[in-house]
Protein backbone atom coordinates (compact mmCIF):
# COMPACT_ATOMS: atom_id res chain seq x y z
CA UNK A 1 54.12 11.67 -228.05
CA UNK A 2 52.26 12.36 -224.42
CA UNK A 3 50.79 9.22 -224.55
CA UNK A 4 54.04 7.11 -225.68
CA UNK A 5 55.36 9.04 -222.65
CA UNK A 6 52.20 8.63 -220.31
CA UNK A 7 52.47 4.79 -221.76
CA UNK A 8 55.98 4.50 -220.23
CA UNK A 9 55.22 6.06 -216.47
CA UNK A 10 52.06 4.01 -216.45
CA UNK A 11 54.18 1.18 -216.98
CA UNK A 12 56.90 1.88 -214.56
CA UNK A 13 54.87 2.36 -211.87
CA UNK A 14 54.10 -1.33 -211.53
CA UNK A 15 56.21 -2.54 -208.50
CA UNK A 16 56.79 -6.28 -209.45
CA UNK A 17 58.48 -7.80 -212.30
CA UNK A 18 54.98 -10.25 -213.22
CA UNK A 19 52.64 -6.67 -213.01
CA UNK A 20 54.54 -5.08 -215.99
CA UNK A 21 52.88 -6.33 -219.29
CA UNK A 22 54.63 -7.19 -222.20
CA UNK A 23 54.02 -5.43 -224.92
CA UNK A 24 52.34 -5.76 -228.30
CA UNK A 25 54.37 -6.45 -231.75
CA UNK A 26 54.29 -3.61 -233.79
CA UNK A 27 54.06 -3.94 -238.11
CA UNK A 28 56.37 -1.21 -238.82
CA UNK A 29 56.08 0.78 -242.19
CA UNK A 30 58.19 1.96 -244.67
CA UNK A 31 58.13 5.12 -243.34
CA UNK A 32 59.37 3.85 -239.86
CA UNK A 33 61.63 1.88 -240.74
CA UNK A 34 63.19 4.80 -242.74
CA UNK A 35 62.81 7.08 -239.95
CA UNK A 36 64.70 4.38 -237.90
CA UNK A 37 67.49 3.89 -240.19
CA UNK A 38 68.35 7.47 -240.61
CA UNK A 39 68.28 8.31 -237.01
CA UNK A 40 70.03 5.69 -236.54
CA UNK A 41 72.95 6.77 -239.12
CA UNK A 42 73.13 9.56 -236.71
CA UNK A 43 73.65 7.55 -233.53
CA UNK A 44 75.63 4.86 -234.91
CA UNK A 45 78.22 7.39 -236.66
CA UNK A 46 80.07 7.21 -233.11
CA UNK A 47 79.02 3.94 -231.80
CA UNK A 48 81.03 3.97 -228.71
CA UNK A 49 80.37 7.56 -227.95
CA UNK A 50 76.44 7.05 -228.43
CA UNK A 51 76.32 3.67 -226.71
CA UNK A 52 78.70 5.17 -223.25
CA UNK A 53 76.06 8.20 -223.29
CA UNK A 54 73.02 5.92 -223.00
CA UNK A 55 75.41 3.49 -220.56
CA UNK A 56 76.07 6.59 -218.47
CA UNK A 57 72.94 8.21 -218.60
CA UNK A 58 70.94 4.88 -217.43
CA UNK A 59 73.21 4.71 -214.67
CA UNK A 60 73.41 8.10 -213.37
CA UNK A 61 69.67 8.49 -213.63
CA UNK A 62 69.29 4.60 -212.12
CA UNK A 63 71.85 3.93 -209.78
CA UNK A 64 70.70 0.63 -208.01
CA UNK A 65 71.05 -1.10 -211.71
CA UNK A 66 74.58 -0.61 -211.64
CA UNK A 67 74.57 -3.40 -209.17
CA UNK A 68 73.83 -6.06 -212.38
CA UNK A 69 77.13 -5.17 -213.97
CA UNK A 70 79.58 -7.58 -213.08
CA UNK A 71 82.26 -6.02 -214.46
CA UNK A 72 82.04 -2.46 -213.01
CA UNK A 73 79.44 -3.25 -209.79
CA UNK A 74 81.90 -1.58 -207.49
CA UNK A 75 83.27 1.04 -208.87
CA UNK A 76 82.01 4.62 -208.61
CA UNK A 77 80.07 5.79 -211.95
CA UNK A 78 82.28 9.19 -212.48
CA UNK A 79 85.16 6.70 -212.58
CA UNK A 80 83.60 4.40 -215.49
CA UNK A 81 83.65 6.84 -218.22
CA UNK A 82 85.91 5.83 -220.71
CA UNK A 83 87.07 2.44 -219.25
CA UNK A 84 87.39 -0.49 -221.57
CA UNK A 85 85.14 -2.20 -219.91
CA UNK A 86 82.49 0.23 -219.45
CA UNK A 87 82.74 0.79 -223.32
CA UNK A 88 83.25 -2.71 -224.28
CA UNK A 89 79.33 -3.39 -222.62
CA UNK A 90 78.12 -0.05 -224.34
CA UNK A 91 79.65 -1.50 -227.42
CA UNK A 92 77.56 -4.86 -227.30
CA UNK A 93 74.36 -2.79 -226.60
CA UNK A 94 74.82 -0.66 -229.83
CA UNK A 95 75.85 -3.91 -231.94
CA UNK A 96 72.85 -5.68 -230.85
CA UNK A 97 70.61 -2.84 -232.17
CA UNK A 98 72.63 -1.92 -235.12
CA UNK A 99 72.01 -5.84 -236.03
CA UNK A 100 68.29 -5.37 -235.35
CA UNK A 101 67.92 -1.81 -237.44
CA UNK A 102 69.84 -3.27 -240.09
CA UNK A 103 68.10 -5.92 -240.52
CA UNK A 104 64.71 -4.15 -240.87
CA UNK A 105 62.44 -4.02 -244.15
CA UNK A 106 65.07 -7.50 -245.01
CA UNK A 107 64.08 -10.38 -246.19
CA UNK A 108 64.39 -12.60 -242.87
CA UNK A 109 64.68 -9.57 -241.00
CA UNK A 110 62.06 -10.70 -238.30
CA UNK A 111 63.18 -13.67 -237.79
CA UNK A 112 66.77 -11.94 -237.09
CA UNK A 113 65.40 -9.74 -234.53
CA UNK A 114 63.63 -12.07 -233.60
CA UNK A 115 66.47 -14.45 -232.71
CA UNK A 116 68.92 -11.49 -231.73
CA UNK A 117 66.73 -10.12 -228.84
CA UNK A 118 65.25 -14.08 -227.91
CA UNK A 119 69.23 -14.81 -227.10
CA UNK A 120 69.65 -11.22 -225.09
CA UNK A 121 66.69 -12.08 -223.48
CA UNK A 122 67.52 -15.58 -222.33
CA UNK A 123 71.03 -14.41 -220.98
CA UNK A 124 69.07 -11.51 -219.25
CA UNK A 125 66.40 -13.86 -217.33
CA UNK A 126 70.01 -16.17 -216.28
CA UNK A 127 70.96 -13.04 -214.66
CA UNK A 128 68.06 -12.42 -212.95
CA UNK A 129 67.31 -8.94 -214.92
CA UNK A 130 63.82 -7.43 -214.01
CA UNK A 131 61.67 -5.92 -216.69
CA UNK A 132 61.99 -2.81 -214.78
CA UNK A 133 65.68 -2.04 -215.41
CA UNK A 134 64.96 -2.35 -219.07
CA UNK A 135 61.82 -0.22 -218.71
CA UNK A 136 64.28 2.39 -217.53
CA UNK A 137 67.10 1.72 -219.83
CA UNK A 138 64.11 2.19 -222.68
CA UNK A 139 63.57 5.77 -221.48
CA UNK A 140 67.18 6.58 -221.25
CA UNK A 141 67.02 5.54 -225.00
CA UNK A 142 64.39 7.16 -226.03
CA UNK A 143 65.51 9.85 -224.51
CA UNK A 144 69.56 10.35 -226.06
CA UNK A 145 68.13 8.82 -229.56
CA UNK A 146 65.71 11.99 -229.34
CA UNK A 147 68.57 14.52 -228.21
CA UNK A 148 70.81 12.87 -230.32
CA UNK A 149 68.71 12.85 -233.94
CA UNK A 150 66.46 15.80 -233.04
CA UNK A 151 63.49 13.65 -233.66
CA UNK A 152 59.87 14.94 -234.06
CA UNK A 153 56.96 13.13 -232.87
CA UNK A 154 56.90 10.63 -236.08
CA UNK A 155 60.21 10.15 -235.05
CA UNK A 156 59.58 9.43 -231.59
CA UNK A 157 56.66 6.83 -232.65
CA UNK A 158 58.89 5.04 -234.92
CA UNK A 159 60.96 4.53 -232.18
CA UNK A 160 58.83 3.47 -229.48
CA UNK A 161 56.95 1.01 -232.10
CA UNK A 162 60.48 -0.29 -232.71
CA UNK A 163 60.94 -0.57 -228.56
CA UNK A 164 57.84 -2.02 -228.13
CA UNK A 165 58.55 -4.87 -230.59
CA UNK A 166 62.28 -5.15 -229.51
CA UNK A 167 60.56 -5.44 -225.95
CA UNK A 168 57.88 -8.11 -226.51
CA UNK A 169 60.42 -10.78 -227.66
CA UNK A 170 62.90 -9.34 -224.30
CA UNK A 171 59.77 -9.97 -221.76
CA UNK A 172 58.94 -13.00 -223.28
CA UNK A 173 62.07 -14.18 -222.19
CA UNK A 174 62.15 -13.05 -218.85
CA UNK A 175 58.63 -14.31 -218.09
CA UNK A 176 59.82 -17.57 -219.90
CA UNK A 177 56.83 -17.61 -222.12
CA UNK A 178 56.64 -18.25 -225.53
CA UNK A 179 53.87 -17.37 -227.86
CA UNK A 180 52.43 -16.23 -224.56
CA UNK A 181 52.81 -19.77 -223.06
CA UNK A 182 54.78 -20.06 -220.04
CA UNK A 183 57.15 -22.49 -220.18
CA UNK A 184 60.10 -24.03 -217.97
CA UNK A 185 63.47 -22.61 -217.78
């Protein structure tokens, strides 16, 4: 797990959006992808609990993303626990991945992530999102998944090769590339 973690702080100490490399597509086993789906049992057995404490957590430990939320820019964080809003947008983050984990080891199940996180990612770029805010939120994930499911360091891998693959389609997007081609918004 030190170098998943040494991975990440390599990573976010790039200090522009282009220096931050997109990652590689992971193959996940069977193995993983049962890891994955049990943890995520765990997590997703109080969705809007689970997604608020990631929501919360990102925020608290990453304050100038807050700014990127529309809905709740301007209001102070201690007051956004709880509010519909706040959980309606934690809510869409843990539908998004309980789409993704559930469609894992599927038939078709690539091409659903695929096309889940290719949309998120395209309505990210719009927004002007850098990769670094989801470098951080990725952390933040890691991090309450971890807490969360007690996960060991197979655990922990299955995760991050999860991340990394959710992550590659995501950049993809933002650097408005695909199959590593940029192309025109």
């Amino acid at each position: 797990m030190g170098n998943v973690v040494a991975n990440i702080h390599s990573i976010m100490a790039f200090s522009k959006h282009e220096d931050i490399p997109i990652p590689e597509v992971k193959d996940l086993d069977e193995r993983q992808i049962s890891i994955i789906k049990k943890s995520w049992e765990i997590v997703f057995a109080r969705p809007l609990d689970s997604g608020e404490k990631i929501l919360y957590a990102y925020l608290e430990k990453y304050p100038h993303n807050q700014e990127k939320f529309a809905a709740f820019r301007n209001t102070p964080i201690i007051m956004l626990k709880g509010t519909p809003g706040f959980r309606s947008h934690a809510s869409k983050i843990m539908g998004l991945f309980a789409q993704a984990i559930e469609a894992l080891g599927q038939e078709k199940g690539t091409e659903t992530i695929i096309n889940l996180f290719n949309e998120m990612g395209k309505n990210h770029r719009r927004r002007g999102i850098p990769k670094r805010a989801f470098i951080e939120i990725r952390t933040i994930i890691l991090q309450v998944v971890t807490e969360l499911c007690k996960l060991d360091d197979e655990g922990k891998k299955a995760w991050n090769d999860l991340l990394d693959t959710v992550y590659h389609i995501v950049f993809t997007n933002l650097d408005k590339r695909i199959d590593g081609v940029p192309v025109k918004a």
